[in-house]
PDB file of N, CA and C in Angstrom:
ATOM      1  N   UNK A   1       0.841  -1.186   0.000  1.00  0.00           N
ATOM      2  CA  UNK A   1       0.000   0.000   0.000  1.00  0.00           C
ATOM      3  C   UNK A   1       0.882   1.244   0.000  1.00  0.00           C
ATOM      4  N   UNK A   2       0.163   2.208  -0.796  1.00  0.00           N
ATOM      5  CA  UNK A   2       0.790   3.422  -0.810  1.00  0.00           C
ATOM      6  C   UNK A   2       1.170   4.097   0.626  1.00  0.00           C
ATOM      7  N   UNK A   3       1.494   5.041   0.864  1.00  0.00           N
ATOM      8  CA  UNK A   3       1.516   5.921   2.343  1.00  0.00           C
ATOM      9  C   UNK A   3      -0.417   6.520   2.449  1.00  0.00           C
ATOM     10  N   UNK A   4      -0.495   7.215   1.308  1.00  0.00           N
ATOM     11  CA  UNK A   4      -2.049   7.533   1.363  1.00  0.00           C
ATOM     12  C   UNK A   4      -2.907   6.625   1.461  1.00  0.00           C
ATOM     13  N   UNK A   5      -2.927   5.383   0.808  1.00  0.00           N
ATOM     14  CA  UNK A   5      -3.682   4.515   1.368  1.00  0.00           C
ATOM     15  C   UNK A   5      -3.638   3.674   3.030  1.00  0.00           C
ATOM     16  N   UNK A   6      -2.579   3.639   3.279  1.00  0.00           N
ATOM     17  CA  UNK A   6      -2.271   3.194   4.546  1.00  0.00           C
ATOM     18  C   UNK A   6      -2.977   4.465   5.468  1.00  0.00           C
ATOM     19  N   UNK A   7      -2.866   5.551   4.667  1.00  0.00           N
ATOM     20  CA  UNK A   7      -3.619   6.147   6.396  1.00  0.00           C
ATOM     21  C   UNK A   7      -5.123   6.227   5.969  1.00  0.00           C
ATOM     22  N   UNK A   8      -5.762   6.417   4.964  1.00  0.00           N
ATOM     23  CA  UNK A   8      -7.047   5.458   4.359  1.00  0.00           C
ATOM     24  C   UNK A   8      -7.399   4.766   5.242  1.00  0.00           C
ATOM     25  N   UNK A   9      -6.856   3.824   5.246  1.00  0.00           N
ATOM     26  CA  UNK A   9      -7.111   2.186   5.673  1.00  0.00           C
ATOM     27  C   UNK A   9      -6.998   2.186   7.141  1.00  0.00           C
ATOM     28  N   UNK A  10      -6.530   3.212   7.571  1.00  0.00           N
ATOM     29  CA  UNK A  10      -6.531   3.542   9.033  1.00  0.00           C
ATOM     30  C   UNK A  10      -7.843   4.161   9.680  1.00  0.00           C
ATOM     31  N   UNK A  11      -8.498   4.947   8.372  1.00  0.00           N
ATOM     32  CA  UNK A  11      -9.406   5.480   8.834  1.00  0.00           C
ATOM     33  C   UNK A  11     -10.742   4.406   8.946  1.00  0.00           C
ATOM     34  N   UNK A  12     -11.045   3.608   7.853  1.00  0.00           N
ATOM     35  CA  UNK A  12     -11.968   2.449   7.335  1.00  0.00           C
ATOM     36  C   UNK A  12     -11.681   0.922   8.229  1.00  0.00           C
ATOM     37  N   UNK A  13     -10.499   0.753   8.421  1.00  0.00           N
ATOM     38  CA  UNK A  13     -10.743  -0.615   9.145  1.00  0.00           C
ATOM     39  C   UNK A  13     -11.291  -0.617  10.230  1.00  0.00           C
ATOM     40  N   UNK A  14     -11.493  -2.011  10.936  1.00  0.00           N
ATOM     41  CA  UNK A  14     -12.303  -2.438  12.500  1.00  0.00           C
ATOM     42  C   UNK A  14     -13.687  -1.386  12.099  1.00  0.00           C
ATOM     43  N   UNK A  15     -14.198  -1.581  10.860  1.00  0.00           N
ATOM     44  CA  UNK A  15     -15.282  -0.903  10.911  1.00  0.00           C
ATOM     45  C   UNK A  15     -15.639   0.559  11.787  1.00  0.00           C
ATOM     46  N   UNK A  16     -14.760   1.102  11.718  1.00  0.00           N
ATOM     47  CA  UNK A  16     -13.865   2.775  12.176  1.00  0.00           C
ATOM     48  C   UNK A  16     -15.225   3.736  11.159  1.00  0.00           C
ATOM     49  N   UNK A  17     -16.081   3.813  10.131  1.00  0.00           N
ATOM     50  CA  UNK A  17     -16.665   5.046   9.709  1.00  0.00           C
ATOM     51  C   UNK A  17     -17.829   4.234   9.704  1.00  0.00           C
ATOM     52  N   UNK A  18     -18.821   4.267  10.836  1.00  0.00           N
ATOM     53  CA  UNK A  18     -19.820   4.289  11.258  1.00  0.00           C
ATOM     54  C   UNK A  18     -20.358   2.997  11.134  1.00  0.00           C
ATOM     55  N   UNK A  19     -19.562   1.601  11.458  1.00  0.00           N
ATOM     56  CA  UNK A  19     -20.000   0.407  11.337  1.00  0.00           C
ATOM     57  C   UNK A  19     -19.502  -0.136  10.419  1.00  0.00           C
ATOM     58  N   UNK A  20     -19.614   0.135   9.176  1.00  0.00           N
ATOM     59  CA  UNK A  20     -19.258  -0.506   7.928  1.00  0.00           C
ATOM     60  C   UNK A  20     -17.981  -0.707   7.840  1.00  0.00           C
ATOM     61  N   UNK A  21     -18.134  -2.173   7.023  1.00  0.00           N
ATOM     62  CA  UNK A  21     -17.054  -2.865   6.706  1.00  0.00           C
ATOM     63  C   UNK A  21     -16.470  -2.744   5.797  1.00  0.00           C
ATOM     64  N   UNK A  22     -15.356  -2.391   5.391  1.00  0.00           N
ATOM     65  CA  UNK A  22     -14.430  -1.774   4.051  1.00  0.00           C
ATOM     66  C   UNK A  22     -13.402  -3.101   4.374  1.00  0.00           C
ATOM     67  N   UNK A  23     -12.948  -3.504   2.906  1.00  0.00           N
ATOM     68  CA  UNK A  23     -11.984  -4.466   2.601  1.00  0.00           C
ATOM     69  C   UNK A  23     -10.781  -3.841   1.783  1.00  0.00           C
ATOM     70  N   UNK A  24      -9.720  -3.826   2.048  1.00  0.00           N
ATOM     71  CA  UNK A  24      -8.678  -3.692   1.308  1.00  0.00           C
ATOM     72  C   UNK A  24      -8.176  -4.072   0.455  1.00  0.00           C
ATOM     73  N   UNK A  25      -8.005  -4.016  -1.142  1.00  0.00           N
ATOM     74  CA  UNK A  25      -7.873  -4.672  -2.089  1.00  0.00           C
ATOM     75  C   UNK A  25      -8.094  -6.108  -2.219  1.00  0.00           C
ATOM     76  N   UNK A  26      -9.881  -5.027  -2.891  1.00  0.00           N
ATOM     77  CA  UNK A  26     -10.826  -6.235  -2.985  1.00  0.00           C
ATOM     78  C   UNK A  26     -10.996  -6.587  -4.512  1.00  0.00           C
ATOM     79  N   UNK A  27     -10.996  -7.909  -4.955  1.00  0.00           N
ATOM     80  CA  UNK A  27     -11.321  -7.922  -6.382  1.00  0.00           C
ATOM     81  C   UNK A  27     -12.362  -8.219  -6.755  1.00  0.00           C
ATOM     82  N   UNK A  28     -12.448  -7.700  -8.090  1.00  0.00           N
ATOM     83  CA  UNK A  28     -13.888  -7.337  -8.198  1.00  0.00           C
ATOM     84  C   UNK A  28     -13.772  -7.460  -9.899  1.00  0.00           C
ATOM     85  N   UNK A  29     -14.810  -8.834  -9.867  1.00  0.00           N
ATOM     86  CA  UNK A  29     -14.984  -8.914 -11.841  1.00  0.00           C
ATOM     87  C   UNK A  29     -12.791  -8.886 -12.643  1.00  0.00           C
ATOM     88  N   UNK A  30     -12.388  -9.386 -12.066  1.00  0.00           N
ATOM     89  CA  UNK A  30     -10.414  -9.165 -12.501  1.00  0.00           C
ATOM     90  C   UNK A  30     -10.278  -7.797 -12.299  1.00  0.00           C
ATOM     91  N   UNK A  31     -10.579  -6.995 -11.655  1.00  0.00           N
ATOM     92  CA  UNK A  31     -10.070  -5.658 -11.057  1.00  0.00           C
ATOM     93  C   UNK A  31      -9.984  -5.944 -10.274  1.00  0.00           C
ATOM     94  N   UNK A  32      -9.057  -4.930  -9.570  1.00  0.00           N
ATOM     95  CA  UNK A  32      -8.769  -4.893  -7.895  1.00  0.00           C
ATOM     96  C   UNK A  32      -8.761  -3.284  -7.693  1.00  0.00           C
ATOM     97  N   UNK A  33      -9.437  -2.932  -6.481  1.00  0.00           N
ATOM     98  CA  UNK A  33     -10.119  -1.832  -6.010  1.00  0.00           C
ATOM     99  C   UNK A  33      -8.998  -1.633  -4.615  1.00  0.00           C
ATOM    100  N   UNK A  34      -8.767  -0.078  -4.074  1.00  0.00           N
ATOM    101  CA  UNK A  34      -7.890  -0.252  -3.639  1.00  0.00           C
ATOM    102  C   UNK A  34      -8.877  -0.512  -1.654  1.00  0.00           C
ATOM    103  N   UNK A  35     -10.118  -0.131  -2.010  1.00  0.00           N
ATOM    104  CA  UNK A  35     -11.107  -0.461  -0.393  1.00  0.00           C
ATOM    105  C   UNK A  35     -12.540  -0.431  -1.127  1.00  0.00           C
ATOM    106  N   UNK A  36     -13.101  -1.448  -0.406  1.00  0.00           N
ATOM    107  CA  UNK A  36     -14.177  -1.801  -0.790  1.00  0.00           C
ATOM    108  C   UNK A  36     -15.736  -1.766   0.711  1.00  0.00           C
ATOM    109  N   UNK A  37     -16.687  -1.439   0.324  1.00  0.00           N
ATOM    110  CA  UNK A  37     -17.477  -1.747   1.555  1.00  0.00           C
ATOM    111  C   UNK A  37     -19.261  -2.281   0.387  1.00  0.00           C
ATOM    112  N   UNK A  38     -19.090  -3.861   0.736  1.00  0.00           N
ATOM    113  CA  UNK A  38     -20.011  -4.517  -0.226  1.00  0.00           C
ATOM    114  C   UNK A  38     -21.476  -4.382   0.534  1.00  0.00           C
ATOM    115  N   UNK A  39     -21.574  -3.869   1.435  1.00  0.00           N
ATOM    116  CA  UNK A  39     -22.954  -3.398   1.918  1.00  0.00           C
ATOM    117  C   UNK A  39     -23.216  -2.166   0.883  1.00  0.00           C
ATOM    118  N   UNK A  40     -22.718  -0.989   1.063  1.00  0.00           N
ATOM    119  CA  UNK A  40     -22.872  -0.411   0.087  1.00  0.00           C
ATOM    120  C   UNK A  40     -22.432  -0.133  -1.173  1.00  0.00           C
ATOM    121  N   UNK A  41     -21.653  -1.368  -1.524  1.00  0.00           N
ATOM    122  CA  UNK A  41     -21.511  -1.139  -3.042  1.00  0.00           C
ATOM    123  C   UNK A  41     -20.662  -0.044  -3.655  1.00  0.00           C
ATOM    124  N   UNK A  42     -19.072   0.277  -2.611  1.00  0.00           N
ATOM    125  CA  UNK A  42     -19.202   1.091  -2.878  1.00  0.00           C
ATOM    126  C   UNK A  42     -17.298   1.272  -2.943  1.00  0.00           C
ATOM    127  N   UNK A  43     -16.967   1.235  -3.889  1.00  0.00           N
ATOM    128  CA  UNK A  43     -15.087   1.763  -4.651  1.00  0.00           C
ATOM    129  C   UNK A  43     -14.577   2.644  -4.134  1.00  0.00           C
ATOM    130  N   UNK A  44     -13.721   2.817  -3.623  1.00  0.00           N
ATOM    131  CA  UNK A  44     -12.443   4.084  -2.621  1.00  0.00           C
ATOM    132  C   UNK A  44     -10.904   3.688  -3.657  1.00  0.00           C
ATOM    133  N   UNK A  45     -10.532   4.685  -4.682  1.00  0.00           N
ATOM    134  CA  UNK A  45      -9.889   4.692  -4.990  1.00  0.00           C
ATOM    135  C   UNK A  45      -8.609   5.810  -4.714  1.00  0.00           C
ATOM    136  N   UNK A  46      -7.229   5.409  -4.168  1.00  0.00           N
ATOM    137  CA  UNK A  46      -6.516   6.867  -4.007  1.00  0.00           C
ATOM    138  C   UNK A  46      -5.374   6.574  -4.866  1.00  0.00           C
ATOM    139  N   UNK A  47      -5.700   7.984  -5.820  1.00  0.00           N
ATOM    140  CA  UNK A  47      -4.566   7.611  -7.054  1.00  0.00           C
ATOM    141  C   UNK A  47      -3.377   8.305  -6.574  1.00  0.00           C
ATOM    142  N   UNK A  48      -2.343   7.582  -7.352  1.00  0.00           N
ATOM    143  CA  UNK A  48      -0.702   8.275  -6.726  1.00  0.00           C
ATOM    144  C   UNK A  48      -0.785   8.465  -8.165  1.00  0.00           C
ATOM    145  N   UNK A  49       1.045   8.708  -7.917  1.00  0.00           N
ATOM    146  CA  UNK A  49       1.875   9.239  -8.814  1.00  0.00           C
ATOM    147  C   UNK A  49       2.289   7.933 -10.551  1.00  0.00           C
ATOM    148  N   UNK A  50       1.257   7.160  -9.946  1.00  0.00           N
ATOM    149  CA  UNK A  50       1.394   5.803 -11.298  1.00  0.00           C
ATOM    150  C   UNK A  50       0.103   6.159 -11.849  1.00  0.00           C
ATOM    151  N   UNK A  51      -0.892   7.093 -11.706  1.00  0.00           N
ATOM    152  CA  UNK A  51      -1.960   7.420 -12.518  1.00  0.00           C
ATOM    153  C   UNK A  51      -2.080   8.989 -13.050  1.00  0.00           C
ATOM    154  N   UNK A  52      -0.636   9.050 -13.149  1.00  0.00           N
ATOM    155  CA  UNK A  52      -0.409  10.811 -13.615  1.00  0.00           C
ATOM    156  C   UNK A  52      -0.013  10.536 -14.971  1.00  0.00           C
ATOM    157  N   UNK A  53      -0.556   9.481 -15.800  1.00  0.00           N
ATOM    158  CA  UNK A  53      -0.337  10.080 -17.208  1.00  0.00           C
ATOM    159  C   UNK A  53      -1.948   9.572 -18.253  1.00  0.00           C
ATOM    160  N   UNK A  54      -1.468   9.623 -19.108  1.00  0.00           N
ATOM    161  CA  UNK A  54      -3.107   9.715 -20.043  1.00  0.00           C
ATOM    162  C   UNK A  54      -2.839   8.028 -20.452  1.00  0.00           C
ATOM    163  N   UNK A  55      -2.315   6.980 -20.442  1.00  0.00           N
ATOM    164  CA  UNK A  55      -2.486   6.122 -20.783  1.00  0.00           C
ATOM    165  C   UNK A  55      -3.091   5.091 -19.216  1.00  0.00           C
ATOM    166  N   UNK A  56      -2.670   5.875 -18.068  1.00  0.00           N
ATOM    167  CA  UNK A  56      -3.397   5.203 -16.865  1.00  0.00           C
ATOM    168  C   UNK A  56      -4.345   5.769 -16.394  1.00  0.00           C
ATOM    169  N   UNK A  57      -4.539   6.995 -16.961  1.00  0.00           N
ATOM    170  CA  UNK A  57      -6.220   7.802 -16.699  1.00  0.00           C
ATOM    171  C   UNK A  57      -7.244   6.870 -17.672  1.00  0.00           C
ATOM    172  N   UNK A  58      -6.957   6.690 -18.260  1.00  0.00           N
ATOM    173  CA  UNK A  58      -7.985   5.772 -19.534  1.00  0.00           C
ATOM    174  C   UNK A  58      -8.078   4.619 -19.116  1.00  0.00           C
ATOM    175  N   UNK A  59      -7.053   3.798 -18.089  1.00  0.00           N
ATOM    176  CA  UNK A  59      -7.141   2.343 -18.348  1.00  0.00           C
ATOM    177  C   UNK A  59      -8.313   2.639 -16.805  1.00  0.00           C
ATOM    178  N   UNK A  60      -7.864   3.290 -15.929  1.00  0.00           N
ATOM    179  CA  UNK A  60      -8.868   3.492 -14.648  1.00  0.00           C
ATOM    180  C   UNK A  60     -10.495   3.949 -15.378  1.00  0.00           C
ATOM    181  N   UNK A  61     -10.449   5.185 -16.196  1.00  0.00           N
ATOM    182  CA  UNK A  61     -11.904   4.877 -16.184  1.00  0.00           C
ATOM    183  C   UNK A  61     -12.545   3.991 -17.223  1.00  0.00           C
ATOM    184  N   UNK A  62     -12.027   3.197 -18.091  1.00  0.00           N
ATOM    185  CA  UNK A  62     -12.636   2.218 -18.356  1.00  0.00           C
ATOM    186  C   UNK A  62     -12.742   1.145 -17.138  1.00  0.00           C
ATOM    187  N   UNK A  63     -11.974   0.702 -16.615  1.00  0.00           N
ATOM    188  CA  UNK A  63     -11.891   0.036 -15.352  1.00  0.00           C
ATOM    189  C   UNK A  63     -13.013   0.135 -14.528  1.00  0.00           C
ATOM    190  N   UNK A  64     -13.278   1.998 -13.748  1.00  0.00           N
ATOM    191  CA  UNK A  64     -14.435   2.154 -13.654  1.00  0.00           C
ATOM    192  C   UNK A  64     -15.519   2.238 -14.059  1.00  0.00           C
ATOM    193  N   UNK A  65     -15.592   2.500 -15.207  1.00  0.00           N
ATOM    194  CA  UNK A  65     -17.054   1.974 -16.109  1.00  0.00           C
ATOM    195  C   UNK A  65     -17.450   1.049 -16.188  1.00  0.00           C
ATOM    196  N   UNK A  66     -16.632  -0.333 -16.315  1.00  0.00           N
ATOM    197  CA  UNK A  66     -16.984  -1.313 -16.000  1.00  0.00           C
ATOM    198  C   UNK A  66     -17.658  -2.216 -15.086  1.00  0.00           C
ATOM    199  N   UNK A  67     -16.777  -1.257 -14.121  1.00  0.00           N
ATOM    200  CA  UNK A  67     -17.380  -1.683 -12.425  1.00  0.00           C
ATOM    201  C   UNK A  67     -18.920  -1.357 -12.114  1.00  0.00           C
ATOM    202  N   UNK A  68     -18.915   0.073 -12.723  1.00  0.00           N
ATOM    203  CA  UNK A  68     -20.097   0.686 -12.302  1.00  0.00           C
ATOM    204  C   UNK A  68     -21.214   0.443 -13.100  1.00  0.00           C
ATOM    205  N   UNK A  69     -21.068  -0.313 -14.005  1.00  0.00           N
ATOM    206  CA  UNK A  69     -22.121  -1.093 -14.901  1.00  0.00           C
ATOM    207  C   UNK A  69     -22.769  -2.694 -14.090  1.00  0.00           C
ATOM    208  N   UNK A  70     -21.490  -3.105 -12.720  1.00  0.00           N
ATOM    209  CA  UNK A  70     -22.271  -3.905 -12.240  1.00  0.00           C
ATOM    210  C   UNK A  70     -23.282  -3.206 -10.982  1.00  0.00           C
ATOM    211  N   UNK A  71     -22.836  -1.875 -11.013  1.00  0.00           N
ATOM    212  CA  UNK A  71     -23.529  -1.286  -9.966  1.00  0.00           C
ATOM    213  C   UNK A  71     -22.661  -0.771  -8.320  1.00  0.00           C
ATOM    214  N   UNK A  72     -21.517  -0.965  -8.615  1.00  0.00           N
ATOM    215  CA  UNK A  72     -20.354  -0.146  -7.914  1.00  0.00           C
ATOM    216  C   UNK A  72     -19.884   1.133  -8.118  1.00  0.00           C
ATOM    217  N   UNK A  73     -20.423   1.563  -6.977  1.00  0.00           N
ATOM    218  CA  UNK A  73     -20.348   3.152  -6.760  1.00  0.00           C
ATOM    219  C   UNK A  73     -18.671   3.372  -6.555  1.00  0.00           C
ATOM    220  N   UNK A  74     -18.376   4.829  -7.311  1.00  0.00           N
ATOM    221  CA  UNK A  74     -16.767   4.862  -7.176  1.00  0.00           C
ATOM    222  C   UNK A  74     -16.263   6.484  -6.493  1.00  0.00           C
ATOM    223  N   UNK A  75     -15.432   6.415  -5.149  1.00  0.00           N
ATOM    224  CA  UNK A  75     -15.549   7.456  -5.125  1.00  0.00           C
ATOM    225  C   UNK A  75     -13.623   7.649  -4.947  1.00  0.00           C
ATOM    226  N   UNK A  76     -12.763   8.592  -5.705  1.00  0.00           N
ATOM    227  CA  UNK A  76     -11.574   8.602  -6.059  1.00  0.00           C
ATOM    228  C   UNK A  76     -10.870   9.718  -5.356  1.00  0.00           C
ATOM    229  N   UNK A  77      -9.874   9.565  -4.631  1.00  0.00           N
ATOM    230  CA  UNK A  77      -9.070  10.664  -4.328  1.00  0.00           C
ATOM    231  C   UNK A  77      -7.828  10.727  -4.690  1.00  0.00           C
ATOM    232  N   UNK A  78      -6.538  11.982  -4.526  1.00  0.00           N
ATOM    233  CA  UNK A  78      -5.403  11.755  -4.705  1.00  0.00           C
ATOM    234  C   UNK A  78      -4.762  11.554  -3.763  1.00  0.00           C
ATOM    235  N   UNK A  79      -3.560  10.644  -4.297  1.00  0.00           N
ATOM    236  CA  UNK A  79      -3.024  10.680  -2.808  1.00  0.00           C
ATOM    237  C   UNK A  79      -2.115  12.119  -1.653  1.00  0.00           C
ATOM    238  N   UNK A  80      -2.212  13.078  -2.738  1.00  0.00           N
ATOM    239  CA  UNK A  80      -2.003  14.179  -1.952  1.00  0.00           C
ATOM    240  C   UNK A  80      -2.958  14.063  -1.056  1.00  0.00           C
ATOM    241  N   UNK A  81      -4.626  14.251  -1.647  1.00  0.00           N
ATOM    242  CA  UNK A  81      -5.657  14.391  -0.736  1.00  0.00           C
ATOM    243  C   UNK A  81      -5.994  14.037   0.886  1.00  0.00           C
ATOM    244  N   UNK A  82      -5.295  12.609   0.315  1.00  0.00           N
ATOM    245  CA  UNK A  82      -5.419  11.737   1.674  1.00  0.00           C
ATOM    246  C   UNK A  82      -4.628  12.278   2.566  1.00  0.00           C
ATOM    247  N   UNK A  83      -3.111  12.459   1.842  1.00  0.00           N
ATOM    248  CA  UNK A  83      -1.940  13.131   2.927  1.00  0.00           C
ATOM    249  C   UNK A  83      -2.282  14.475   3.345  1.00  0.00           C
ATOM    250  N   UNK A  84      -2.685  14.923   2.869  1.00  0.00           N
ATOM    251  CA  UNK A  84      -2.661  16.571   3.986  1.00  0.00           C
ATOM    252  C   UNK A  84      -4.168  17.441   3.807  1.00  0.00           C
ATOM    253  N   UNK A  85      -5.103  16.672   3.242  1.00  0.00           N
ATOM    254  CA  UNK A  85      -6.159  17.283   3.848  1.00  0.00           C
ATOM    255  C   UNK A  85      -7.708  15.943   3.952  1.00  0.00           C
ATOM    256  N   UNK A  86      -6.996  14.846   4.867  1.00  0.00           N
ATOM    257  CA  UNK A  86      -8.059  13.907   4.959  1.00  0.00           C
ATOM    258  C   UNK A  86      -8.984  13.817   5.842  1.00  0.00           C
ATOM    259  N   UNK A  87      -9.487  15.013   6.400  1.00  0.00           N
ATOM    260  CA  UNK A  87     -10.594  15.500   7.148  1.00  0.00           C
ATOM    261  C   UNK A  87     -11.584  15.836   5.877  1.00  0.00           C
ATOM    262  N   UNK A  88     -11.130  16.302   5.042  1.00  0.00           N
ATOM    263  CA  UNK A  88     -12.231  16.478   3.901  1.00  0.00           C
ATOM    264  C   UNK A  88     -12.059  15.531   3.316  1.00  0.00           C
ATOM    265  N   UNK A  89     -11.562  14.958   3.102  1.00  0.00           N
ATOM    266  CA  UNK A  89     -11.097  13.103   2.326  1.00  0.00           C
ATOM    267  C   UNK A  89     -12.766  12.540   3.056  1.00  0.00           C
ATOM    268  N   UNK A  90     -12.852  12.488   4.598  1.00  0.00           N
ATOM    269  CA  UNK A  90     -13.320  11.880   4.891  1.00  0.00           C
ATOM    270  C   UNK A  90     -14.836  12.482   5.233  1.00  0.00           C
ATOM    271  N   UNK A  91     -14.719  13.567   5.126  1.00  0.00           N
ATOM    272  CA  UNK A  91     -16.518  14.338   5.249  1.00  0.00           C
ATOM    273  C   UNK A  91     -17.288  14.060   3.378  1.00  0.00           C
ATOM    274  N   UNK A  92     -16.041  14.164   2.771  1.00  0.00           N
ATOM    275  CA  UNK A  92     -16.343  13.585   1.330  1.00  0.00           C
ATOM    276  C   UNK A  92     -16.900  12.418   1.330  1.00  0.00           C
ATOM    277  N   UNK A  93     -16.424  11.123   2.316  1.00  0.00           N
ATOM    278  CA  UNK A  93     -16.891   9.878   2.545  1.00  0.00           C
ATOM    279  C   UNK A  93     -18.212   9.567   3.093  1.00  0.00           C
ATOM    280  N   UNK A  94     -18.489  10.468   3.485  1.00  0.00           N
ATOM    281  CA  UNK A  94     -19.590  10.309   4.783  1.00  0.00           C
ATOM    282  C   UNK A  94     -20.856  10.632   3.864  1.00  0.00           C
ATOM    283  N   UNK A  95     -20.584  12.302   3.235  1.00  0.00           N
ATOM    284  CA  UNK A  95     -21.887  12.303   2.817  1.00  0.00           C
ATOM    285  C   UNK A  95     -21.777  11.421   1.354  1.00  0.00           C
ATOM    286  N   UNK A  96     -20.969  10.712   0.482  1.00  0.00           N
ATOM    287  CA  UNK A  96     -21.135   9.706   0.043  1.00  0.00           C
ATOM    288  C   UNK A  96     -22.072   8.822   0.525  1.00  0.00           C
ATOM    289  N   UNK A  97     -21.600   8.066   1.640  1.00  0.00           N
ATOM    290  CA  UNK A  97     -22.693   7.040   2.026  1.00  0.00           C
ATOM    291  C   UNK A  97     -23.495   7.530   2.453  1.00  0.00           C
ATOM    292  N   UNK A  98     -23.853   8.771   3.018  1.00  0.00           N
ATOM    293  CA  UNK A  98     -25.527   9.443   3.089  1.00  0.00           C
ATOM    294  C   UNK A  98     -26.217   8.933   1.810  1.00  0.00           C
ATOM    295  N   UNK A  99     -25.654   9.748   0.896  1.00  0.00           N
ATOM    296  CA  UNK A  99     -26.412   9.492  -0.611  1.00  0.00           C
ATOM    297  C   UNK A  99     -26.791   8.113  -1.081  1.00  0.00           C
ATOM    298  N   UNK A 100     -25.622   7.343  -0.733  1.00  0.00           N
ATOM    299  CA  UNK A 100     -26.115   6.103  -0.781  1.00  0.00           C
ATOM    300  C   UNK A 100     -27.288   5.808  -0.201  1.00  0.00           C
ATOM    301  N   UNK A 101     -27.099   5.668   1.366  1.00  0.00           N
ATOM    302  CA  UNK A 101     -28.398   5.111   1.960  1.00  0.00           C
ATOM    303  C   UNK A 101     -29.555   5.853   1.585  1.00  0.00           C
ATOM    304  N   UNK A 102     -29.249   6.955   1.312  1.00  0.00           N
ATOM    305  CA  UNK A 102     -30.719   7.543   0.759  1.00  0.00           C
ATOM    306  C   UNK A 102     -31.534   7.185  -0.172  1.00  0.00           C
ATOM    307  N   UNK A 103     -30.717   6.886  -1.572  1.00  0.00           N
ATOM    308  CA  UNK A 103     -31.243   6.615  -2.182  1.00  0.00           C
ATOM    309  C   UNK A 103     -31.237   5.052  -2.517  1.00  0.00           C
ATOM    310  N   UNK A 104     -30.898   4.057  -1.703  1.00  0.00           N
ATOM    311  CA  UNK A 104     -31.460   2.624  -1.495  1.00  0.00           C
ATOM    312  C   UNK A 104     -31.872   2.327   0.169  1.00  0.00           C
ATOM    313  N   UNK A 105     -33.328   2.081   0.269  1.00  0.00           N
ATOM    314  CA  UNK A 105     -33.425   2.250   1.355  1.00  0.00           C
ATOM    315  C   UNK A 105     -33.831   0.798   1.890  1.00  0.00           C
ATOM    316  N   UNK A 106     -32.979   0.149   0.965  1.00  0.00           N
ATOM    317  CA  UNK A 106     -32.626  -1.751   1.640  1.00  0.00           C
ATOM    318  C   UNK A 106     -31.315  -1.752   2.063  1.00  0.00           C
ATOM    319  N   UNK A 107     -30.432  -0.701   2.205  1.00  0.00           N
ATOM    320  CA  UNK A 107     -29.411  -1.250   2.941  1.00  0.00           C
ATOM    321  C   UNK A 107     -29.475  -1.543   4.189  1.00  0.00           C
ATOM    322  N   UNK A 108     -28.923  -2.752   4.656  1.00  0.00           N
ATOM    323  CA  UNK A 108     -28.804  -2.745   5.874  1.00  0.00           C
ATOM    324  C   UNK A 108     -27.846  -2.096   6.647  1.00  0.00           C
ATOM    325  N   UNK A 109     -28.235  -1.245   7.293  1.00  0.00           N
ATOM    326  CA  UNK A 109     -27.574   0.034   8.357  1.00  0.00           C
ATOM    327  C   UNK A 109     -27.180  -1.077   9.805  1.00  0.00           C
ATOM    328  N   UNK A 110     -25.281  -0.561   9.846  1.00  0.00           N
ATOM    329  CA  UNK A 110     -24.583  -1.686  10.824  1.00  0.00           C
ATOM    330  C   UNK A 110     -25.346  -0.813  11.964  1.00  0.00           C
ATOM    331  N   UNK A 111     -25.375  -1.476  13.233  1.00  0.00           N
ATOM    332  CA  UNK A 111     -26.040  -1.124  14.553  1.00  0.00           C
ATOM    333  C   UNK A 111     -25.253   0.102  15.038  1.00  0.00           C
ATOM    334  N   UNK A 112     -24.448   0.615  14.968  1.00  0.00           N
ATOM    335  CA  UNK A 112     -23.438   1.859  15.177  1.00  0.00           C
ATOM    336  C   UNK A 112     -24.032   3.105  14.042  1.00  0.00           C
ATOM    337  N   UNK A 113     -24.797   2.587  13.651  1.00  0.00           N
ATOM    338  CA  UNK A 113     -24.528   3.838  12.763  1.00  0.00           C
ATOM    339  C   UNK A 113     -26.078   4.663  13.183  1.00  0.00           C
ATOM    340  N   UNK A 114     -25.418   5.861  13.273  1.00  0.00           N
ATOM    341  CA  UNK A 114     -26.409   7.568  13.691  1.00  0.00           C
ATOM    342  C   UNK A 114     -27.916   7.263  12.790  1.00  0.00           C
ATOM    343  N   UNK A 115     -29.023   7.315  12.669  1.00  0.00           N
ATOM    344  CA  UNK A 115     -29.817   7.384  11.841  1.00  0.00           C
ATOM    345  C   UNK A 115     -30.407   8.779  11.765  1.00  0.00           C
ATOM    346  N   UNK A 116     -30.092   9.450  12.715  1.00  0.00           N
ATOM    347  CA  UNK A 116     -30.245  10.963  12.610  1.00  0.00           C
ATOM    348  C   UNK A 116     -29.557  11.646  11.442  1.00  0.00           C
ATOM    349  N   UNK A 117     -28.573  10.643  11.276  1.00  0.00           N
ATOM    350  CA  UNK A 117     -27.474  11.786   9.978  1.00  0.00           C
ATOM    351  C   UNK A 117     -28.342  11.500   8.716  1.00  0.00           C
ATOM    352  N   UNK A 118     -29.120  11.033   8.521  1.00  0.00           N
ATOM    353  CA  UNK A 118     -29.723  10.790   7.560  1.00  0.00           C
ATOM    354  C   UNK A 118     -30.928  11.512   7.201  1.00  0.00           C
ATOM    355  N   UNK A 119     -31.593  12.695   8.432  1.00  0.00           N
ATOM    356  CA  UNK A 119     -32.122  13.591   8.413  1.00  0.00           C
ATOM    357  C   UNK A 119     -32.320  14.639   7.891  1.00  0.00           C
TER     358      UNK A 119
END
């Protein structure tokens, strides 16, 4: 793992953002995703410095198009992002899965999680 993903993965494991379970390079259809949380369906990608040119910007969003044709939600940061401003990395995350649960209202919500935020 990158440095940005490692502190990622710090934030998401032991079910750390409100119950849910995130997996760490999870594969998915011969992709591999760099965190995954299959309750909600939902891709955490943090790109470094190996997706700074136009032949790995193309191969990712076909990659993601693909994904999201089975119905995997994708949400992407840089790894600057993560390193020095992942308080918004992670309010970015949150109301993500708001939107999610909002708009499927069969997820099952882990027992930790606020149902007020959904207000």
């Amino acid at each position: 793992m990158t440095y940005g993903e490692v502190l990622l993965w710090n934030e998401l494991k032991d079910d750390k953002l409100w119950g849910f379970d995130f997996d760490r390079q999870r594969c998915i259809n011969n992709y591999i995703v760099d965190f995954y949380c299959k309750e909600l369906m939902l891709a955490i990608e943090v790109d470094g410095m190996s997706h700074d040119n136009e032949e790995a910007f193309l191969k990712d969003i076909q990659r993601q198009n693909k994904l999201e044709s089975f119905g995997v939600k994708f949400l992407r940061f840089t790894e600057s992002e993560v390193k020095y401003d992942r308080v918004n990395v992670i309010i970015a995350l949150e109301g993500k899965i708001i939107e999610i649960i909002k708009s499927d209202p069969s997820i099952k919500l882990p027992p930790d999680f606020d149902i007020t935020l959904l207000a």
